[in-house]
Protein backbone atom coordinates (compact mmCIF):
# COMPACT_ATOMS: atom_id res chain seq x y z
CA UNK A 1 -13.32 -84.37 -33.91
CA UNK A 2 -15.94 -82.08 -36.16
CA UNK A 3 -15.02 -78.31 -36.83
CA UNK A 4 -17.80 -77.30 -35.32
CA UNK A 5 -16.99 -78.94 -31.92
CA UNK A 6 -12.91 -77.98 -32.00
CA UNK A 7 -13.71 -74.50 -32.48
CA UNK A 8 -16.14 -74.00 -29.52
CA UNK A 9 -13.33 -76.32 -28.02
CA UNK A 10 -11.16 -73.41 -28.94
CA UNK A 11 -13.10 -70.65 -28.05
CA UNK A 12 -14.28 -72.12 -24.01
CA UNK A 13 -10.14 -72.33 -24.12
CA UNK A 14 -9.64 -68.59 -25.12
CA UNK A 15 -12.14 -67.27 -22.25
CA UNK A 16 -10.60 -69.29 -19.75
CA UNK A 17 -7.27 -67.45 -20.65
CA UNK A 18 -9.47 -64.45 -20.58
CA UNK A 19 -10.63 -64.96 -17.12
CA UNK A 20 -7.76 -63.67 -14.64
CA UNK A 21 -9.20 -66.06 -12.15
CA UNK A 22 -8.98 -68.93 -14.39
CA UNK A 23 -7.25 -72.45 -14.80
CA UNK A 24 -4.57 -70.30 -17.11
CA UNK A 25 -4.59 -66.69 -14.91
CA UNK A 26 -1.11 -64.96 -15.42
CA UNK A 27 1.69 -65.29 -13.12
CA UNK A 28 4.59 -63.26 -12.21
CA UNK A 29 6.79 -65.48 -12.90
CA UNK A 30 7.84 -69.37 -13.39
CA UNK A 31 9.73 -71.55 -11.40
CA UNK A 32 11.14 -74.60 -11.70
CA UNK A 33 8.23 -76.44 -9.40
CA UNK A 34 5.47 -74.55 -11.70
CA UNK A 35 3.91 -71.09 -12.05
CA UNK A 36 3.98 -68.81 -8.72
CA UNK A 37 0.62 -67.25 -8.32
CA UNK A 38 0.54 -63.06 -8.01
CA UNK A 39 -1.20 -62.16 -4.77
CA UNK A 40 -0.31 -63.14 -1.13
CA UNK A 41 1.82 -65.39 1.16
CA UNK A 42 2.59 -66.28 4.69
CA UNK A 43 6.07 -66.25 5.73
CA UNK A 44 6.69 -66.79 9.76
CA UNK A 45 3.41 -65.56 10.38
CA UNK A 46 3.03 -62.26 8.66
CA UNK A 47 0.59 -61.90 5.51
CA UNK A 48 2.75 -60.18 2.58
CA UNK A 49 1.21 -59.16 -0.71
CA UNK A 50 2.30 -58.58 -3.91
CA UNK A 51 3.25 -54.89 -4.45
CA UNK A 52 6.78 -55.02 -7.09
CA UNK A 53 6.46 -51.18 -7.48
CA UNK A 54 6.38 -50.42 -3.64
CA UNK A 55 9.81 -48.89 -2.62
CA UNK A 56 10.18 -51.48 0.54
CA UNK A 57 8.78 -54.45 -1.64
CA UNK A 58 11.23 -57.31 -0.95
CA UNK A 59 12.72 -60.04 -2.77
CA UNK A 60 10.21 -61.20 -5.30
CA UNK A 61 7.89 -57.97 -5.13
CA UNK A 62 6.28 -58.60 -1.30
CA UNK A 63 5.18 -56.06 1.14
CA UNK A 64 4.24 -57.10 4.57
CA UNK A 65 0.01 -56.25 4.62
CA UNK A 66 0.47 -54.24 7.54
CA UNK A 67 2.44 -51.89 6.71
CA UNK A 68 0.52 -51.21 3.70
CA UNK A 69 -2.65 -51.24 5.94
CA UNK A 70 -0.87 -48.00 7.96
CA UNK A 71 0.63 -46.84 4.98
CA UNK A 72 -2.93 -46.60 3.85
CA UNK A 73 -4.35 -45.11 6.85
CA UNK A 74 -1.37 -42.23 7.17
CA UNK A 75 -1.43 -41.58 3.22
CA UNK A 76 2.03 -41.76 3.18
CA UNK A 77 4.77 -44.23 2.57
CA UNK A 78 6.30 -45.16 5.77
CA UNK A 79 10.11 -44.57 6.34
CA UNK A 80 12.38 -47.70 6.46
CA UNK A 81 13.29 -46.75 10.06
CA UNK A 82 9.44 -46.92 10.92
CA UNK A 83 8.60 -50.63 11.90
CA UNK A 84 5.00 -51.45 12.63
CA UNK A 85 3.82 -53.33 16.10
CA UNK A 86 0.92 -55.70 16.38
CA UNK A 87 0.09 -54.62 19.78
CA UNK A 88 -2.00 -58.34 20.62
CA UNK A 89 0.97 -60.29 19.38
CA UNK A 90 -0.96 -61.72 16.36
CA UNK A 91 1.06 -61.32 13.30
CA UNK A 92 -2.12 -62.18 11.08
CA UNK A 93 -4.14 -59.38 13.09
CA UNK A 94 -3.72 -56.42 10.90
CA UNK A 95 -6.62 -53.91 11.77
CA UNK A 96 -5.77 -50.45 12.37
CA UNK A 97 -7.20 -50.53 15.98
CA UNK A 98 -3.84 -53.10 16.48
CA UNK A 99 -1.59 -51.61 14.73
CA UNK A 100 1.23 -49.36 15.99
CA UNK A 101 4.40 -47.27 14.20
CA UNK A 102 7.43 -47.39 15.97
CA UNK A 103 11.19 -46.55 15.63
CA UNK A 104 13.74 -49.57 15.62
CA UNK A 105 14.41 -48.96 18.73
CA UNK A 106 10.99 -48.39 20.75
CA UNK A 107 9.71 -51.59 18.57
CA UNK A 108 13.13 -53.95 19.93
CA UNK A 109 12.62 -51.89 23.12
CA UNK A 110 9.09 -53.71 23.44
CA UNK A 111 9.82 -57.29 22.48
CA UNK A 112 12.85 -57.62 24.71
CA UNK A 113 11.14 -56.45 27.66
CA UNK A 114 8.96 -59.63 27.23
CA UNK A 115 11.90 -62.08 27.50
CA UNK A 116 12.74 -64.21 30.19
CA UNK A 117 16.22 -63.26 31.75
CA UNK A 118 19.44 -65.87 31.45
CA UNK A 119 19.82 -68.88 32.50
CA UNK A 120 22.91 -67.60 34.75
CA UNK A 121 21.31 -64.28 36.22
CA UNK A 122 23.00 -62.90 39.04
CA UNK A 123 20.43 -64.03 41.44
CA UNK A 124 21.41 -67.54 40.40
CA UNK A 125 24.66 -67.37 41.43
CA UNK A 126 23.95 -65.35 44.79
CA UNK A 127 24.97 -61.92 43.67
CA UNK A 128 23.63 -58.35 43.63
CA UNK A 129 26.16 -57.62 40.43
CA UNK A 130 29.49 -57.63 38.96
CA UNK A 131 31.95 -57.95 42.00
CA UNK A 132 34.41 -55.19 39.42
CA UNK A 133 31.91 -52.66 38.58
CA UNK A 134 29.16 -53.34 40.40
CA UNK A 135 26.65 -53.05 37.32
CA UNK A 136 23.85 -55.92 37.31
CA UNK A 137 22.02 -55.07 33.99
CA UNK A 138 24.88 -56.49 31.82
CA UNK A 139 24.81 -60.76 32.00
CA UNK A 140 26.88 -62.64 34.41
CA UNK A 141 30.15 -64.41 32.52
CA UNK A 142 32.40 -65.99 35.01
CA UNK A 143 34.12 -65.64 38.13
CA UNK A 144 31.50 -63.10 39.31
CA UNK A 145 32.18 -60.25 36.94
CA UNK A 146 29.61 -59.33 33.96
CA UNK A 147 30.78 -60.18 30.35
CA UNK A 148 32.61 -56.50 29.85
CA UNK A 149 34.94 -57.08 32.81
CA UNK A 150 35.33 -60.36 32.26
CA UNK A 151 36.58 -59.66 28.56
CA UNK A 152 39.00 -56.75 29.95
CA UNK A 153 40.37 -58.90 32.66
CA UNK A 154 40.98 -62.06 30.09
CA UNK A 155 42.60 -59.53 27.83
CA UNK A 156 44.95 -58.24 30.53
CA UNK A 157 45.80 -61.70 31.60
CA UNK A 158 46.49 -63.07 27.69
CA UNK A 159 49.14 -59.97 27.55
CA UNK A 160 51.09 -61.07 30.96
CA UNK A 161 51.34 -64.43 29.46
C-alpha cells in the first residue's frame, strides 16, 4: 500500500472515532458478548435510559424514561416512595397527559383493583364469608373459614396433638 493512500486510510479511521455516532462511538462499558451501547433499553415494557449520575439510576446506570419525563415536568427529583402510573396501561406511552405520581400504596391500590378474584371465592363454594368471623374480603382456605382463621384453628389443633 502507498503512503499516500495509508495515511488518508488513517485519517477516514481517526474521524470515524471522532464521530460519537460512528462504527467506533464510545461505550460504557464491555462485556463479554461485545461493547454495550450508552443510551436506552426495554426491559418488560418500560423504556429506561442511561442516566449513571441520577440518584434512582439502577443497576448499570438506567432510569425508567418516565419518571425522568415527570421529573422534568415537576423540576424536581421525585422521592423513592413516589411511583409513576401510566394511566392507559401502555408502559411505552410516556407523555405527560398519561402520566400520573402516586404513593406505593395508591399506585398497588390501582392495579389490584383490576384483578380477577380467586379461583375459590366464596361465591364458589356457596358462602357469604368465613363461617368464624364472618369477614368475606380475606380468601377462602378450607373448611369454610378465610386463611386467618384457618391458620389459628390449625395452630390450636397442632398444640392438642
Amino acid at each position: 500500500m502507498k503512503p499516500e493512500a495509508r495515511e488518508r486510510l488513517r485519517q477516514i479511521r481517526l474521524q470515524q472515532w471522532a464521530d460519537p455516532n460512528g462504527p467506533y462511538r464510545r461505550t460504557d462499558r464491555t462485556t463479554r458478548s461485545g461493547p454495550k451501547p450508552i443510551g436506552e433499553r426495554v426491559d418488560k415494557g418500560y423504556v429506561y435510559l442511561y442516566r449513571p449520575d441520577h440518584p434512582h439510576a439502577i443497576g448499570a446506570g438506567y432510569v425508567k424514561r418516565s419518571r425522568l419525563v415527570v421529573e422534568a415536568t415537576l423540576n424536581r427529583v421525585l422521592d423513592s416512595h413516589e411511583h409513576v402510573h401510566h394511566v392507559n396501561g401502555i408502559k411505552t406511552d410516556d407523555r405527560i397527559e398519561n402520566l400520573v405520581v402516586l404513593s406505593r400504596a395508591e399506585h398497588n391500590h390501582i392495579h389490584k383493583a383490576g384483578r380477577r378474584p380467586p379461583a375459590q371465592s366464596w361465591a364458589a363454594h356457596g358462602l357469604d364469608g368465613c363461617t368464624v368471623c364472618g369477614r368475606r374480603d380475606r380468601r377462602y382456605m378450607a373448611r369454610n373459614m378465610c386463611h386467618a382463621c384457618y391458620e389459628s384453628e390449625r395452630r390450636i389443633r397442632l398444640k392438642r396433638g
